[in-house]
PDB file of N, CA and C in Angstrom:
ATOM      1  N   UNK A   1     116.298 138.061  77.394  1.00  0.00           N
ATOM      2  CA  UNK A   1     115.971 138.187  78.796  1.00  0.00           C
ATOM      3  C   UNK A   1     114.759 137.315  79.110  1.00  0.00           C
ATOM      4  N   UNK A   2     114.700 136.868  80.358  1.00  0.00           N
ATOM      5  CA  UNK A   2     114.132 135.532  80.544  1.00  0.00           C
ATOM      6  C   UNK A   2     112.429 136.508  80.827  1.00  0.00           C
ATOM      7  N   UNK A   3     111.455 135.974  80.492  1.00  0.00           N
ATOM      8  CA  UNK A   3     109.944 136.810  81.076  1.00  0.00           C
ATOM      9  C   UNK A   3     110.033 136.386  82.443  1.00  0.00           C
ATOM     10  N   UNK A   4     109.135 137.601  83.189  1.00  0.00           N
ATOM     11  CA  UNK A   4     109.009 137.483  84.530  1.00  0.00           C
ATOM     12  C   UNK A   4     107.564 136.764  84.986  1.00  0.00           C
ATOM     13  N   UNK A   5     107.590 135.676  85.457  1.00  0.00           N
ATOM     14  CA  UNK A   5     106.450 134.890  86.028  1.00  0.00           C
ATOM     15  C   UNK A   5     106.593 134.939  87.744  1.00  0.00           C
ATOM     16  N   UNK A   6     105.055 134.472  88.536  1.00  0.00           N
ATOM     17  CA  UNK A   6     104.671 134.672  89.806  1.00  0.00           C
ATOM     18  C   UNK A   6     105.518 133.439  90.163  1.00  0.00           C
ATOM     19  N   UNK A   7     106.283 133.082  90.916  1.00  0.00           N
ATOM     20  CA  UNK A   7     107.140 131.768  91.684  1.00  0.00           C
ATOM     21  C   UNK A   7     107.139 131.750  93.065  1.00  0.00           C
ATOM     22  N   UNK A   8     107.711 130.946  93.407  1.00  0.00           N
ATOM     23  CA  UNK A   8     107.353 130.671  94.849  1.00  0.00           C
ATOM     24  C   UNK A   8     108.950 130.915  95.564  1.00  0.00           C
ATOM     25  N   UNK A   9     109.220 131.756  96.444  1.00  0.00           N
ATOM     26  CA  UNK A   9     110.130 132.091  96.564  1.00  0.00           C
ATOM     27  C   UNK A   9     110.646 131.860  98.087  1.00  0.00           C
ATOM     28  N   UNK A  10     111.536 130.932  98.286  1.00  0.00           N
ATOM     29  CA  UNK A  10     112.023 130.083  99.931  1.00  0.00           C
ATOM     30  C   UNK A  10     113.231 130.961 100.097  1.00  0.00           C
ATOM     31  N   UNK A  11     112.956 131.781 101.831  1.00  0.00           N
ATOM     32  CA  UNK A  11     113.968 132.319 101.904  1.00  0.00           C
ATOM     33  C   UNK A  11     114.871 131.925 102.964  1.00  0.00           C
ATOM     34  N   UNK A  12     116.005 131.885 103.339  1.00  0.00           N
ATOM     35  CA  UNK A  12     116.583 131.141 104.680  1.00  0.00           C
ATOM     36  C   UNK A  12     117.374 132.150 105.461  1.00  0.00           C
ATOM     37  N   UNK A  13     117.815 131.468 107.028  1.00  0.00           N
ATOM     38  CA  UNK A  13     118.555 131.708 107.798  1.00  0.00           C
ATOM     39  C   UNK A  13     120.019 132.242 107.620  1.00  0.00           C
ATOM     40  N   UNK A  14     120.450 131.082 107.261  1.00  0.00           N
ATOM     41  CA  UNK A  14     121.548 130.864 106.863  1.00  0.00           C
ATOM     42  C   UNK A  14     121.978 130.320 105.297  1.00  0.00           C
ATOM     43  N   UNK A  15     123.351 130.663 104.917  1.00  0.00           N
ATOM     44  CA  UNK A  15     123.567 129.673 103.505  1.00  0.00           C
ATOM     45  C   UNK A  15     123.190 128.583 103.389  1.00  0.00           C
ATOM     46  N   UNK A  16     124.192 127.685 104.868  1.00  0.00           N
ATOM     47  CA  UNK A  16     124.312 126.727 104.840  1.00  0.00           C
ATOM     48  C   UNK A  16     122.998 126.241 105.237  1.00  0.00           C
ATOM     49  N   UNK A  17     121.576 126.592 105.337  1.00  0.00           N
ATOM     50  CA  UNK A  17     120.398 126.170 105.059  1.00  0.00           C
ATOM     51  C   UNK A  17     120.067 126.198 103.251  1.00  0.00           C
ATOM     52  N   UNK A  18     120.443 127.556 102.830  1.00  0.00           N
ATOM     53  CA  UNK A  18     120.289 127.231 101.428  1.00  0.00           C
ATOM     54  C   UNK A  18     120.615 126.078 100.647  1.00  0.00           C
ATOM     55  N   UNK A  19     122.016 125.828 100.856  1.00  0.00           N
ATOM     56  CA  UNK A  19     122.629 125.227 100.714  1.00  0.00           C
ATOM     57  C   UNK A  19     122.385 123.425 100.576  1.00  0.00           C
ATOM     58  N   UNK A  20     122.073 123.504 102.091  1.00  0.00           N
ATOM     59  CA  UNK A  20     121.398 122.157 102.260  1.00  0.00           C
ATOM     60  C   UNK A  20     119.868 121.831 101.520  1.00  0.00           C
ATOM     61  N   UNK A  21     119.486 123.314 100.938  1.00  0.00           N
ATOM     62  CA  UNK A  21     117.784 122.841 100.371  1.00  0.00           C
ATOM     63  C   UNK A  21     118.702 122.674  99.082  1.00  0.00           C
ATOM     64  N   UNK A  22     119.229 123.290  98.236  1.00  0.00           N
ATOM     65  CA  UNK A  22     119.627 122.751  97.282  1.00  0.00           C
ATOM     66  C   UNK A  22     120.022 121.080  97.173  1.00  0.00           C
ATOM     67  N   UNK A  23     120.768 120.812  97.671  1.00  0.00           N
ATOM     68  CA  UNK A  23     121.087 119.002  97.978  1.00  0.00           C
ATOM     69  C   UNK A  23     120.148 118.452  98.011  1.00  0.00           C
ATOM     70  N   UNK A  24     119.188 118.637  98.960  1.00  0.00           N
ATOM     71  CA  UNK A  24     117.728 117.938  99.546  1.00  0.00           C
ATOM     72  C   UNK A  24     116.767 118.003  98.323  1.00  0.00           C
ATOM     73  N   UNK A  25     116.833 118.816  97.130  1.00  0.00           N
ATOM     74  CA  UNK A  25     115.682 119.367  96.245  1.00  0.00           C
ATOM     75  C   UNK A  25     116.478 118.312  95.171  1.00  0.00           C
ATOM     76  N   UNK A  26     118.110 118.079  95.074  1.00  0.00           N
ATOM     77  CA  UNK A  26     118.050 117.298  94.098  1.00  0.00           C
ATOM     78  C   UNK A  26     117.637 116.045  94.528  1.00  0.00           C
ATOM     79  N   UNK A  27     117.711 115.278  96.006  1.00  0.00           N
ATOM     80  CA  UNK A  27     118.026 114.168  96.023  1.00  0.00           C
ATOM     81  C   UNK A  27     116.240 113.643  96.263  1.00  0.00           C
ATOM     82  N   UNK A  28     115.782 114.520  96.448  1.00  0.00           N
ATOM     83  CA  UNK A  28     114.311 114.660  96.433  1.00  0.00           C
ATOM     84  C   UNK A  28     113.600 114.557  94.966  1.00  0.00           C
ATOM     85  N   UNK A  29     114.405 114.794  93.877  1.00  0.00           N
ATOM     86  CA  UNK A  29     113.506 115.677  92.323  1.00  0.00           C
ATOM     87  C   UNK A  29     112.553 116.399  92.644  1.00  0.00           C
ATOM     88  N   UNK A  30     112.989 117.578  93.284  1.00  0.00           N
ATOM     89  CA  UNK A  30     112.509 118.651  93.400  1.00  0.00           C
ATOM     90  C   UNK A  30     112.300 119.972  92.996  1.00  0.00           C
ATOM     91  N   UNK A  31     111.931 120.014  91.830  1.00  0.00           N
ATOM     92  CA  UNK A  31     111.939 121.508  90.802  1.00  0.00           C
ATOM     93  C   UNK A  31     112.732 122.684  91.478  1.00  0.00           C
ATOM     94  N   UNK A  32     113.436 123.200  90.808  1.00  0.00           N
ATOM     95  CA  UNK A  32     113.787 124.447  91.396  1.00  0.00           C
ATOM     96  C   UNK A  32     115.011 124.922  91.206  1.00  0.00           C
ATOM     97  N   UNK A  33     115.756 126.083  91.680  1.00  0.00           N
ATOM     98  CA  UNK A  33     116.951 126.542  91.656  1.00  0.00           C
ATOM     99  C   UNK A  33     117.116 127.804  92.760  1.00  0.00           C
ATOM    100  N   UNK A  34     118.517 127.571  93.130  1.00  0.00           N
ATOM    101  CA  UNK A  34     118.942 128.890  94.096  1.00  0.00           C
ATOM    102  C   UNK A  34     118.880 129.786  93.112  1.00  0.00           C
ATOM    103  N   UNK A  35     118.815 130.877  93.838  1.00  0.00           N
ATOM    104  CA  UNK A  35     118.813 132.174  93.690  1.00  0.00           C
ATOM    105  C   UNK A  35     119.071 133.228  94.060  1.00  0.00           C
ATOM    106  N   UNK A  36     119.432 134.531  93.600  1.00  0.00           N
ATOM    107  CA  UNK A  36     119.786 135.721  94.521  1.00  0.00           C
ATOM    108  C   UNK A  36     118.591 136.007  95.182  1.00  0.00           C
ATOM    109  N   UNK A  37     118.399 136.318  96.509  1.00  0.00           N
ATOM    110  CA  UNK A  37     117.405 136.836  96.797  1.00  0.00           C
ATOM    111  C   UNK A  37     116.575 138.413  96.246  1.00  0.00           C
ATOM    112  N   UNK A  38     115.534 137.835  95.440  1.00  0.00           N
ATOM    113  CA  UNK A  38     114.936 139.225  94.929  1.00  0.00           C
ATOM    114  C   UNK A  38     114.917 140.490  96.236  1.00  0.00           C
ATOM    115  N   UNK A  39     115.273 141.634  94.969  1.00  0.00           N
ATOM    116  CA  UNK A  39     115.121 143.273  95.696  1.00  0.00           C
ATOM    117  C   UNK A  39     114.138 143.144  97.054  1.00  0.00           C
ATOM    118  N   UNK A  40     113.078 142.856  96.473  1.00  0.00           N
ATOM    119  CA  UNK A  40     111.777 143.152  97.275  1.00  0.00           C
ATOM    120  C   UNK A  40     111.541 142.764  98.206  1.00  0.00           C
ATOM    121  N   UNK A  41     112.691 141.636  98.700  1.00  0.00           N
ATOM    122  CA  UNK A  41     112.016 140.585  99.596  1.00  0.00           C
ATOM    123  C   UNK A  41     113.579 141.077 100.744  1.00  0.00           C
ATOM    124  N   UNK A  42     113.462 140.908 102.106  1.00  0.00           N
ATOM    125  CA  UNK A  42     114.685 140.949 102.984  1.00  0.00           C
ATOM    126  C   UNK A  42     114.238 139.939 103.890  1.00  0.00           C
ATOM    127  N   UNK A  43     115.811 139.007 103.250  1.00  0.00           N
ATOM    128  CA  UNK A  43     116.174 138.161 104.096  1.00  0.00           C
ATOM    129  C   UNK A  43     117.390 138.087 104.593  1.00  0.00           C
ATOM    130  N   UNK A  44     117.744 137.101 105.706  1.00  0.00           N
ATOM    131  CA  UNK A  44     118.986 137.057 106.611  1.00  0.00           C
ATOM    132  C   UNK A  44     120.247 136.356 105.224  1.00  0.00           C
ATOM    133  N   UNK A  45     120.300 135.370 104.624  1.00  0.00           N
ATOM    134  CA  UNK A  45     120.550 135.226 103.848  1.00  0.00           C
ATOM    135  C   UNK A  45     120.341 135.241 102.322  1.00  0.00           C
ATOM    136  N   UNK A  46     121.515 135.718 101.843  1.00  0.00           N
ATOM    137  CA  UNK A  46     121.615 136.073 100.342  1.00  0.00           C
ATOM    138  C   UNK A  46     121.077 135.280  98.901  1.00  0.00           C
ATOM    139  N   UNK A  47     120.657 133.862  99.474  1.00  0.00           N
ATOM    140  CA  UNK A  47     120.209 133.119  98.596  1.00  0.00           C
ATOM    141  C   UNK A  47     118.556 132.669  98.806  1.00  0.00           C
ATOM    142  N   UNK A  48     118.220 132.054  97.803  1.00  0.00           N
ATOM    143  CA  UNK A  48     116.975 131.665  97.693  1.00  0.00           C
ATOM    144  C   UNK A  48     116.595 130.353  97.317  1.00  0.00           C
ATOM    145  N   UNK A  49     115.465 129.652  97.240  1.00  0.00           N
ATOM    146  CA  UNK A  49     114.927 128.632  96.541  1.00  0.00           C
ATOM    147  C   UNK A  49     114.259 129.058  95.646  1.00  0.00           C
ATOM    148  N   UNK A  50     113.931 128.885  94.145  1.00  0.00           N
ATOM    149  CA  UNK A  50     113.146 129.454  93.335  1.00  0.00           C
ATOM    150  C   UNK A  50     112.386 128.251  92.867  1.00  0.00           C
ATOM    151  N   UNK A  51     111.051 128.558  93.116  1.00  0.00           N
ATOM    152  CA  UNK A  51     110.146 126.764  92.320  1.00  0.00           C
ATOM    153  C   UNK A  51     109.058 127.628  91.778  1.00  0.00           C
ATOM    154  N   UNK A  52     108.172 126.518  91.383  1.00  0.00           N
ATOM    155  CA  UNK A  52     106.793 127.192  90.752  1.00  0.00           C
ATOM    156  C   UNK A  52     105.822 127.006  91.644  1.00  0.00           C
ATOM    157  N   UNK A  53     104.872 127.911  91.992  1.00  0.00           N
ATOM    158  CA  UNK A  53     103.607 128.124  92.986  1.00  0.00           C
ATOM    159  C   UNK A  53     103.330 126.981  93.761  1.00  0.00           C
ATOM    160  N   UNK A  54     103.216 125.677  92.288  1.00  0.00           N
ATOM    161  CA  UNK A  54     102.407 124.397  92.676  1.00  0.00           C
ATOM    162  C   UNK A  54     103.189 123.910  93.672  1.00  0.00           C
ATOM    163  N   UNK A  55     104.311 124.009  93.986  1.00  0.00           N
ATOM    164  CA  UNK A  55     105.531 123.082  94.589  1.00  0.00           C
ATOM    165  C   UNK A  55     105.457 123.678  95.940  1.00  0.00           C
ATOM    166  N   UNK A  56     104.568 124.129  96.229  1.00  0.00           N
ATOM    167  CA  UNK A  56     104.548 124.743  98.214  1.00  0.00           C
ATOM    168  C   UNK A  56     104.708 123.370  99.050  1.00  0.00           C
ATOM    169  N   UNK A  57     103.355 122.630  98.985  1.00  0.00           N
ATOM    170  CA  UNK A  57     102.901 121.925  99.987  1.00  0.00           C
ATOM    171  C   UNK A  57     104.150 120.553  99.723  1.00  0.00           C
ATOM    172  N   UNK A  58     104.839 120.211  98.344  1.00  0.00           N
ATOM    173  CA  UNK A  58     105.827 119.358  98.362  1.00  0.00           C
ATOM    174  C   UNK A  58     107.231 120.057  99.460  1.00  0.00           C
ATOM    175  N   UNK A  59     107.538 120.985  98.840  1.00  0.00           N
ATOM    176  CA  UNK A  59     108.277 121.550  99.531  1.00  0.00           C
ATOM    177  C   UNK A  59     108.043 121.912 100.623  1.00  0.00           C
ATOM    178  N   UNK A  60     107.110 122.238 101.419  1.00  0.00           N
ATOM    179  CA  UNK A  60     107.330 122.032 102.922  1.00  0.00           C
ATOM    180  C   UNK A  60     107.125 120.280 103.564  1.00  0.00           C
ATOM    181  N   UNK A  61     106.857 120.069 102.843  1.00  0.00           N
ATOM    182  CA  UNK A  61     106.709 118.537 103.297  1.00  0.00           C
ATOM    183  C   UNK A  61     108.685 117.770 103.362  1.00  0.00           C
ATOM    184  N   UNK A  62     108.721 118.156 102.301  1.00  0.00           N
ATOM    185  CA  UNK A  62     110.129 117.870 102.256  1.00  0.00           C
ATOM    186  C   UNK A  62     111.289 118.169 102.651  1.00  0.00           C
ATOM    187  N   UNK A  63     110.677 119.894 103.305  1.00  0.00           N
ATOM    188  CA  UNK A  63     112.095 120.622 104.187  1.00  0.00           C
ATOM    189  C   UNK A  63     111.831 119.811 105.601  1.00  0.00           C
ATOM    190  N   UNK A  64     110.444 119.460 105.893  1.00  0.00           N
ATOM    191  CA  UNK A  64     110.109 118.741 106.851  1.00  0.00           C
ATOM    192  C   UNK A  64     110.644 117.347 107.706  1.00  0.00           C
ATOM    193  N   UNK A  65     110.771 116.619 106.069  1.00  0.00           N
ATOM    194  CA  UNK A  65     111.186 115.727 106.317  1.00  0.00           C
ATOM    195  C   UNK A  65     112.808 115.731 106.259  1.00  0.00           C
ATOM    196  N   UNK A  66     113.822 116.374 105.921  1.00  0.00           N
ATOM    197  CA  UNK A  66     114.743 116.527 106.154  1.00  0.00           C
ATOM    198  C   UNK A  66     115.442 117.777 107.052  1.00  0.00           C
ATOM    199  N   UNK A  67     114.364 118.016 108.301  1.00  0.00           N
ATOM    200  CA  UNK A  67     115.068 119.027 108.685  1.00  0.00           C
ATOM    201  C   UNK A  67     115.715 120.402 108.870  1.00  0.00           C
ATOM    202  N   UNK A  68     115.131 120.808 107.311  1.00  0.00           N
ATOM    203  CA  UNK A  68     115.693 122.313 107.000  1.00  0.00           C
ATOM    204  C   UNK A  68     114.144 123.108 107.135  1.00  0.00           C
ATOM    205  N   UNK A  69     114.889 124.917 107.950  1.00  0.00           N
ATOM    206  CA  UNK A  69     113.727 125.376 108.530  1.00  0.00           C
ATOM    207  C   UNK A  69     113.937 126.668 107.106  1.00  0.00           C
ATOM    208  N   UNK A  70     113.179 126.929 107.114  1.00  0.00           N
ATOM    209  CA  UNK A  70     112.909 128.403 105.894  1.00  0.00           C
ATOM    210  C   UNK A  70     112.989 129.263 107.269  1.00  0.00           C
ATOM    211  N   UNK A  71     112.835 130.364 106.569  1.00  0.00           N
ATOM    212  CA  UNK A  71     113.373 132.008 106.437  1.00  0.00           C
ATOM    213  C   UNK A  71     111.426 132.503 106.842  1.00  0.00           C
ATOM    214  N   UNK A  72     111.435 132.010 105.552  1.00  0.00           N
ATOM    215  CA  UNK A  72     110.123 132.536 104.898  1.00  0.00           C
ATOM    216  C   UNK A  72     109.631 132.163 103.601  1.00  0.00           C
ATOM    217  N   UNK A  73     108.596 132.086 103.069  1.00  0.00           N
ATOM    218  CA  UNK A  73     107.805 131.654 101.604  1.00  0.00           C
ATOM    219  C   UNK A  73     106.994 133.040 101.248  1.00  0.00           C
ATOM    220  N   UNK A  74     107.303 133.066  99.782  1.00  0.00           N
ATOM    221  CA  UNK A  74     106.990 134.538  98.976  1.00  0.00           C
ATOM    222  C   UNK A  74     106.738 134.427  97.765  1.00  0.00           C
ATOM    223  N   UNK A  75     105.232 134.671  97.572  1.00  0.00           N
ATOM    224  CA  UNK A  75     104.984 135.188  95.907  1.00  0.00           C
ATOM    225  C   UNK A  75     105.619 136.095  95.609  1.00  0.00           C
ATOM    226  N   UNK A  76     106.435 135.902  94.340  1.00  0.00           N
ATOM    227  CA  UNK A  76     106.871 136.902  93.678  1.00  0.00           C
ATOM    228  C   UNK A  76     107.250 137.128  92.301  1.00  0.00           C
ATOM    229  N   UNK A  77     107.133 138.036  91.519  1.00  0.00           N
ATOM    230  CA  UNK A  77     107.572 138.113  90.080  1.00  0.00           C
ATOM    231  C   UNK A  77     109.007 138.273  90.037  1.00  0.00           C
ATOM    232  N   UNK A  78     109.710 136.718  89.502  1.00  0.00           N
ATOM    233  CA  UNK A  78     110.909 136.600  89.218  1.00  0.00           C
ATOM    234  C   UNK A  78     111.292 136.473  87.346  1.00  0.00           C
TER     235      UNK A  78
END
């Protein structure tokens, strides 16, 4: 079982926002992976962005520059 560390956790609207951050994060090299959205957290959609802490200010820079709006951004032990 994988240990649980603090991550930075992008939540969205819609899939097809998830969706599109996934695409955008590869075509970007952008650390990270979807995810189920953790227990703790309620969002409109079922998926997530999962990165590490450091990757905030890239990642909003980059949903920025392509358009995609978050949900919300969340410390959390994943």
């Amino acid at each position: 079982m994988r240990k649980k560390e603090l991550r930075l956790i992008v939540t969205f609207h819609t899939t097809a926002d998830a969706m599109a951050m996934e695409k955008a994060c590869k075509e970007h090299a952008v650390p990270g992976r979807l995810i189920p959205v953790p227990r703790v957290i309620s969002a409109g959609c079922g998926l997530s962005w999962c990165t590490e802490l450091e990757e905030r200010e890239n990642i909003k820079a980059m949903m920025q520059s392509v358009g995609i709006e978050e949900e919300d951004m969340h410390e959390c032990m994943v």
